[in-house]
PDB file of N, CA and C in Angstrom:
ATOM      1  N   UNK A   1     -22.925  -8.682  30.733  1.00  0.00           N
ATOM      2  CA  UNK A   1     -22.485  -7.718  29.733  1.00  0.00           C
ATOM      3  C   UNK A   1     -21.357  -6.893  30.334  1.00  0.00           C
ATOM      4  N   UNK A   2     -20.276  -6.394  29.397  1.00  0.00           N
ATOM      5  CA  UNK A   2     -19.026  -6.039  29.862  1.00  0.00           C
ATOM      6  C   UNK A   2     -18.987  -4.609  30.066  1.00  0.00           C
ATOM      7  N   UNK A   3     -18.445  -4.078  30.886  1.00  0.00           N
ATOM      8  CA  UNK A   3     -18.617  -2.245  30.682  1.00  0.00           C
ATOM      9  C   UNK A   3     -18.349  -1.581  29.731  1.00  0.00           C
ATOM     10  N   UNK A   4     -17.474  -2.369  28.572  1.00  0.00           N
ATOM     11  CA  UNK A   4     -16.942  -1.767  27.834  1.00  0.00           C
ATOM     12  C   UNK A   4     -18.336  -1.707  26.514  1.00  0.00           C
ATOM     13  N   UNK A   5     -19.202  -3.017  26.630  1.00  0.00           N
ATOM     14  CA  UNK A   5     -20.299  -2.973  25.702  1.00  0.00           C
ATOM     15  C   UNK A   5     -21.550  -2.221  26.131  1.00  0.00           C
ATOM     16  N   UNK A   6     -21.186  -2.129  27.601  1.00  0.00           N
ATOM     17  CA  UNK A   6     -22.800  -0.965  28.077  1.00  0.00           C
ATOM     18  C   UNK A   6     -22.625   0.453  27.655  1.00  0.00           C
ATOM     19  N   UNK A   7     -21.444   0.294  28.088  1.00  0.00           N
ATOM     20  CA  UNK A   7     -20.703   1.977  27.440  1.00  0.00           C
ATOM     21  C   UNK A   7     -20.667   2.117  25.863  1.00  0.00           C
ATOM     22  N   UNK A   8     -20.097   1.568  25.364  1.00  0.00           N
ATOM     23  CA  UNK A   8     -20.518   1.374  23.803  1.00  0.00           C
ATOM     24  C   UNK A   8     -21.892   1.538  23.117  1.00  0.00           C
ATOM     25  N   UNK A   9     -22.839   1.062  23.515  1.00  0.00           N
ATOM     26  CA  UNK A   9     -24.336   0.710  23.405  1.00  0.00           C
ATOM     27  C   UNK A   9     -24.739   2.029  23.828  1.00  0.00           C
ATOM     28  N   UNK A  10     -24.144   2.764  25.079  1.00  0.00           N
ATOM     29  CA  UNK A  10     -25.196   3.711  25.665  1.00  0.00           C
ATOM     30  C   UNK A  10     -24.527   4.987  24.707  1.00  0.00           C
ATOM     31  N   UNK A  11     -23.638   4.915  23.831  1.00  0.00           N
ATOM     32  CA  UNK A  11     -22.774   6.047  23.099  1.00  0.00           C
ATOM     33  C   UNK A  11     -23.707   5.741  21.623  1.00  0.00           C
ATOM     34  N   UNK A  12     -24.005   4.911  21.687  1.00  0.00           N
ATOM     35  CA  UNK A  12     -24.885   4.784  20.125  1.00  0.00           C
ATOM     36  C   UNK A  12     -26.235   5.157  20.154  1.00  0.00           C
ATOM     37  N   UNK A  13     -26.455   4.967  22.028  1.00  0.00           N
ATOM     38  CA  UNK A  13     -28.293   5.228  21.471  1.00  0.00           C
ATOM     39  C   UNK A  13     -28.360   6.430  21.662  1.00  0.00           C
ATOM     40  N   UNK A  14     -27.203   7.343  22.559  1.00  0.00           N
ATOM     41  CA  UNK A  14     -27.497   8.799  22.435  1.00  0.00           C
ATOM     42  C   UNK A  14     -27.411   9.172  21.096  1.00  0.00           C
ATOM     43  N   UNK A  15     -26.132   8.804  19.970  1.00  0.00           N
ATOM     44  CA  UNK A  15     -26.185   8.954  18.715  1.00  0.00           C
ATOM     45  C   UNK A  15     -27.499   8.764  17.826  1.00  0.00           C
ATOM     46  N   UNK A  16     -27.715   7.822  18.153  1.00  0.00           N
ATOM     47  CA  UNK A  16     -29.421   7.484  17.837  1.00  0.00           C
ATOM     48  C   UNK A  16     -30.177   8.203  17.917  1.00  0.00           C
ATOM     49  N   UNK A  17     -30.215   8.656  19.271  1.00  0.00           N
ATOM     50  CA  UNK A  17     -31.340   9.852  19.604  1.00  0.00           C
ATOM     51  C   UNK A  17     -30.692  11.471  19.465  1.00  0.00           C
ATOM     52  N   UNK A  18     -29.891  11.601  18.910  1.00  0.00           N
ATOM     53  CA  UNK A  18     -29.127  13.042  18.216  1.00  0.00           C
ATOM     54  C   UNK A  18     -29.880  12.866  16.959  1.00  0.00           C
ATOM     55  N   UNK A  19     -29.759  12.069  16.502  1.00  0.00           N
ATOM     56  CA  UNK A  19     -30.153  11.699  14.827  1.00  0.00           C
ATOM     57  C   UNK A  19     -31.581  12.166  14.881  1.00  0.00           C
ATOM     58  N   UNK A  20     -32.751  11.524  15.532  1.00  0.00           N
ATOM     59  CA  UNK A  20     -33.800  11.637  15.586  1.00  0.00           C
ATOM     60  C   UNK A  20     -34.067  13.305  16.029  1.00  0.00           C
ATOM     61  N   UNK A  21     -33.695  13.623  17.250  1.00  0.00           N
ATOM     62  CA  UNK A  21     -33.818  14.900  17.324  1.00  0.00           C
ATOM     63  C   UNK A  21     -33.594  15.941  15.823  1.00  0.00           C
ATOM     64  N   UNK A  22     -32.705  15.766  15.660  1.00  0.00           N
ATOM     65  CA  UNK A  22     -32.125  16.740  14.418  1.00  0.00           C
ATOM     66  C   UNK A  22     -33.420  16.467  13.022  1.00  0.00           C
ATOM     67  N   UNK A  23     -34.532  15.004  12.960  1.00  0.00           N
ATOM     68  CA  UNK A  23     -35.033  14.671  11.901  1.00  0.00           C
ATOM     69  C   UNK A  23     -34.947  13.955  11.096  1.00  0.00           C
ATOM     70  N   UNK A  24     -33.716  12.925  11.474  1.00  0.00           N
ATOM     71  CA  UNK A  24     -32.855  11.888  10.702  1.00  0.00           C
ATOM     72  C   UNK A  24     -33.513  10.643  10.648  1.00  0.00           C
ATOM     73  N   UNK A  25     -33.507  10.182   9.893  1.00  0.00           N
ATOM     74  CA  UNK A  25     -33.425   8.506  10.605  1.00  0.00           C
ATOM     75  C   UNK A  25     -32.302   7.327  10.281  1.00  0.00           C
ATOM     76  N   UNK A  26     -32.068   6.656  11.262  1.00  0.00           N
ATOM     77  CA  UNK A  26     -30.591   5.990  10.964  1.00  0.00           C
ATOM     78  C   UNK A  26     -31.270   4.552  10.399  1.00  0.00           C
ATOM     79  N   UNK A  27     -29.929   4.310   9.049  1.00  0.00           N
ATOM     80  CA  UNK A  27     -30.441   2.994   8.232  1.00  0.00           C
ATOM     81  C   UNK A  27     -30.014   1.731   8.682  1.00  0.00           C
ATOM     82  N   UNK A  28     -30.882   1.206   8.184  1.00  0.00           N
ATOM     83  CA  UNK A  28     -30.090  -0.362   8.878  1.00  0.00           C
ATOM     84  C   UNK A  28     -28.920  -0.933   8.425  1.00  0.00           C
ATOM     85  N   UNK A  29     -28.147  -0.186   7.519  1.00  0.00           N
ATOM     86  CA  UNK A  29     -26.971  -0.172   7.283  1.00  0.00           C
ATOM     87  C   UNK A  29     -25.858   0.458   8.237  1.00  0.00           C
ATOM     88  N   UNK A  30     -26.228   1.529   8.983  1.00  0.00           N
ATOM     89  CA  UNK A  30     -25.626   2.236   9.614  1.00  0.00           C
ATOM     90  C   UNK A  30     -25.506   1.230  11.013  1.00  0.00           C
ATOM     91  N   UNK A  31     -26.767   0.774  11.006  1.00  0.00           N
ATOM     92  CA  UNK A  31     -27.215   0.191  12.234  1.00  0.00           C
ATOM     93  C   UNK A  31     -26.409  -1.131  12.942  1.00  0.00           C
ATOM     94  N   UNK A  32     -26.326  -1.437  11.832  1.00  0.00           N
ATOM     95  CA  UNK A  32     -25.384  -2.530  11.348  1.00  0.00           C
ATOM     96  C   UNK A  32     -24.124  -2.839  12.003  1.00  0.00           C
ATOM     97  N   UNK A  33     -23.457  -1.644  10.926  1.00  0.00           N
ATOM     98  CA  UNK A  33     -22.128  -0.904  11.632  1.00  0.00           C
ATOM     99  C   UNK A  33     -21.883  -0.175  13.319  1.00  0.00           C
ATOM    100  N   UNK A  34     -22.714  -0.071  13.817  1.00  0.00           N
ATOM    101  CA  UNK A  34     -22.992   0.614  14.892  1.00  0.00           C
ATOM    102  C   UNK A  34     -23.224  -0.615  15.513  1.00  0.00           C
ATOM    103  N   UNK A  35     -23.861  -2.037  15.084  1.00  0.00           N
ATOM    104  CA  UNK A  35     -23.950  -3.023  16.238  1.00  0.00           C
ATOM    105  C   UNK A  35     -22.438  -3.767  16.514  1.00  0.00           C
ATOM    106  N   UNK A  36     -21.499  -3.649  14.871  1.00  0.00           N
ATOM    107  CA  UNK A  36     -20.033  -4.242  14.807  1.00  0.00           C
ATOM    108  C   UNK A  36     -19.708  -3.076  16.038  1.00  0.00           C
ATOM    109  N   UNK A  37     -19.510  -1.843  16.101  1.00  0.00           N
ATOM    110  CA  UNK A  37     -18.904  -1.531  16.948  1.00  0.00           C
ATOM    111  C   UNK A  37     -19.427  -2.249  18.545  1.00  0.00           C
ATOM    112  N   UNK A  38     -20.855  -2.032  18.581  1.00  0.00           N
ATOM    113  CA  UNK A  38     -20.977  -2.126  20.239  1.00  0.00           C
ATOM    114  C   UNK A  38     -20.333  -3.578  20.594  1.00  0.00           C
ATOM    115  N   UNK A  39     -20.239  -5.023  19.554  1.00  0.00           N
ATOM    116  CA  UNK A  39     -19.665  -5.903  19.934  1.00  0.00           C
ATOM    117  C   UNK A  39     -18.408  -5.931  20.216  1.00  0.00           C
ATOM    118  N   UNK A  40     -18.040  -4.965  19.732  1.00  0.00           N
ATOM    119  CA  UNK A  40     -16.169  -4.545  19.791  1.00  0.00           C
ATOM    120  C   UNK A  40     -15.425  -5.254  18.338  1.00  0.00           C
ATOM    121  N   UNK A  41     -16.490  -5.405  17.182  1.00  0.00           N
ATOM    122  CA  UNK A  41     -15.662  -6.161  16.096  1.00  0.00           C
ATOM    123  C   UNK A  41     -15.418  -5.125  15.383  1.00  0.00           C
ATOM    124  N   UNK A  42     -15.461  -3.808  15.729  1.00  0.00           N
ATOM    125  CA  UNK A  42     -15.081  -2.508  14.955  1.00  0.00           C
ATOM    126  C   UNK A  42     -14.275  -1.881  15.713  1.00  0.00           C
ATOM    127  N   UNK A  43     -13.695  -1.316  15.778  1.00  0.00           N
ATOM    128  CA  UNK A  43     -13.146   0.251  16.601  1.00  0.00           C
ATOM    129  C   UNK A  43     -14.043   1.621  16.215  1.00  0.00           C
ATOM    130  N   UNK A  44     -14.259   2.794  17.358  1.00  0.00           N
ATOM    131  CA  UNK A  44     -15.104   3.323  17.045  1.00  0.00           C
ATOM    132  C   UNK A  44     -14.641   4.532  15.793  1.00  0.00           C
ATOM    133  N   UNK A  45     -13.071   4.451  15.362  1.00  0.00           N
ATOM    134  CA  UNK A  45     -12.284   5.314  14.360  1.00  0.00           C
ATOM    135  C   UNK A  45     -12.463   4.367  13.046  1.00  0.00           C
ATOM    136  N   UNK A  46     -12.736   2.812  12.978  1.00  0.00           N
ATOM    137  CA  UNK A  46     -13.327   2.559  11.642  1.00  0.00           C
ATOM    138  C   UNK A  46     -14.984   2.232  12.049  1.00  0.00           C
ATOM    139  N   UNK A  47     -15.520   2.424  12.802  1.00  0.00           N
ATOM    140  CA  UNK A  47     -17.170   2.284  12.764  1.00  0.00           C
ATOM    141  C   UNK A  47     -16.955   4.007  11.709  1.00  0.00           C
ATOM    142  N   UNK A  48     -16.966   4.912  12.540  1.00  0.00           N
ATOM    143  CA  UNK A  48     -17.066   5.933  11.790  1.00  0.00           C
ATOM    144  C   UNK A  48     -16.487   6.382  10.105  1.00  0.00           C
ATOM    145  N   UNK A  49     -15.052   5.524  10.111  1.00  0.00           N
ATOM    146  CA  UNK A  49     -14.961   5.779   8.720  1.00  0.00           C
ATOM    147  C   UNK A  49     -15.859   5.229   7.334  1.00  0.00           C
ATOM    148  N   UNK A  50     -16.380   3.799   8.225  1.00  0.00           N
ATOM    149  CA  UNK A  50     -17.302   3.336   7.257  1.00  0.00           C
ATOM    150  C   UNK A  50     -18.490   3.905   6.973  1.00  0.00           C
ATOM    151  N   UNK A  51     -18.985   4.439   8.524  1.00  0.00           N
ATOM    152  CA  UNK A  51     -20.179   5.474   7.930  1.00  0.00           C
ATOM    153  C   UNK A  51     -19.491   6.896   7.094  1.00  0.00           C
ATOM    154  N   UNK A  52     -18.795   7.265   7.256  1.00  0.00           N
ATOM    155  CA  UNK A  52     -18.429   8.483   5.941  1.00  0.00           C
ATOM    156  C   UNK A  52     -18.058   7.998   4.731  1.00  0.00           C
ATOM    157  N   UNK A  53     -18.041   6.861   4.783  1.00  0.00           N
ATOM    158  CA  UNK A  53     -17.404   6.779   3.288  1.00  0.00           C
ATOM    159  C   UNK A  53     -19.007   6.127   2.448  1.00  0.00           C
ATOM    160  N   UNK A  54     -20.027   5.745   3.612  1.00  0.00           N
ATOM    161  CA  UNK A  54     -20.660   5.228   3.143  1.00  0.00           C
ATOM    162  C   UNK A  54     -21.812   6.655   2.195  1.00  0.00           C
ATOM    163  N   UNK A  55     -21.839   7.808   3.785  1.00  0.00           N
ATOM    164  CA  UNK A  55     -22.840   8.906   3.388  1.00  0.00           C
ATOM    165  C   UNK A  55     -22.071   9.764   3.650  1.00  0.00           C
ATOM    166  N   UNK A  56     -20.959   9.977   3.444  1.00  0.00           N
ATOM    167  CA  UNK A  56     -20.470  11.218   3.463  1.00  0.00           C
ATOM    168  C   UNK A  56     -20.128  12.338   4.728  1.00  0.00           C
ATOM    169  N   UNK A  57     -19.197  13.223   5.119  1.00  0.00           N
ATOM    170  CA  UNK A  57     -19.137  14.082   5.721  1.00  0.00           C
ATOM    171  C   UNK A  57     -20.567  15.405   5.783  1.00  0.00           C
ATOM    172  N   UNK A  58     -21.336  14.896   6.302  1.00  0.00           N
ATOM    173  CA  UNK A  58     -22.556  15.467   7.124  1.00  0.00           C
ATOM    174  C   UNK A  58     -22.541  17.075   7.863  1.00  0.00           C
TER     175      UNK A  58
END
């Protein structure tokens, strides 16, 4: 595994676990999108636009 996907991966599960802390739970839609990024088939400026456009500015 490449540094660029451990690093990726380890930026989502803290996101992950922000979510949970706060009471959230993340959908498998989101999840989704969040796995396109850690493969690198997203960038992390459209991983995120797709989640706002999906639920909105939070």
């Amino acid at each position: 595994m490449s540094l660029t996907i451990k690093n990726r991966k380890k930026a989502v599960k803290q996101a992950v676990a922000n979510e949970k802390l706060e009471g959230l739970k993340v959908s498998v839609e989101a999840r989704k999108i969040a796995d396109n990024y850690i493969t690198g088939k997203v960038s992390a400026k459209s991983a995120a636009a797709k989640i706002r456009a999906r639920y909105g500015n939070l």
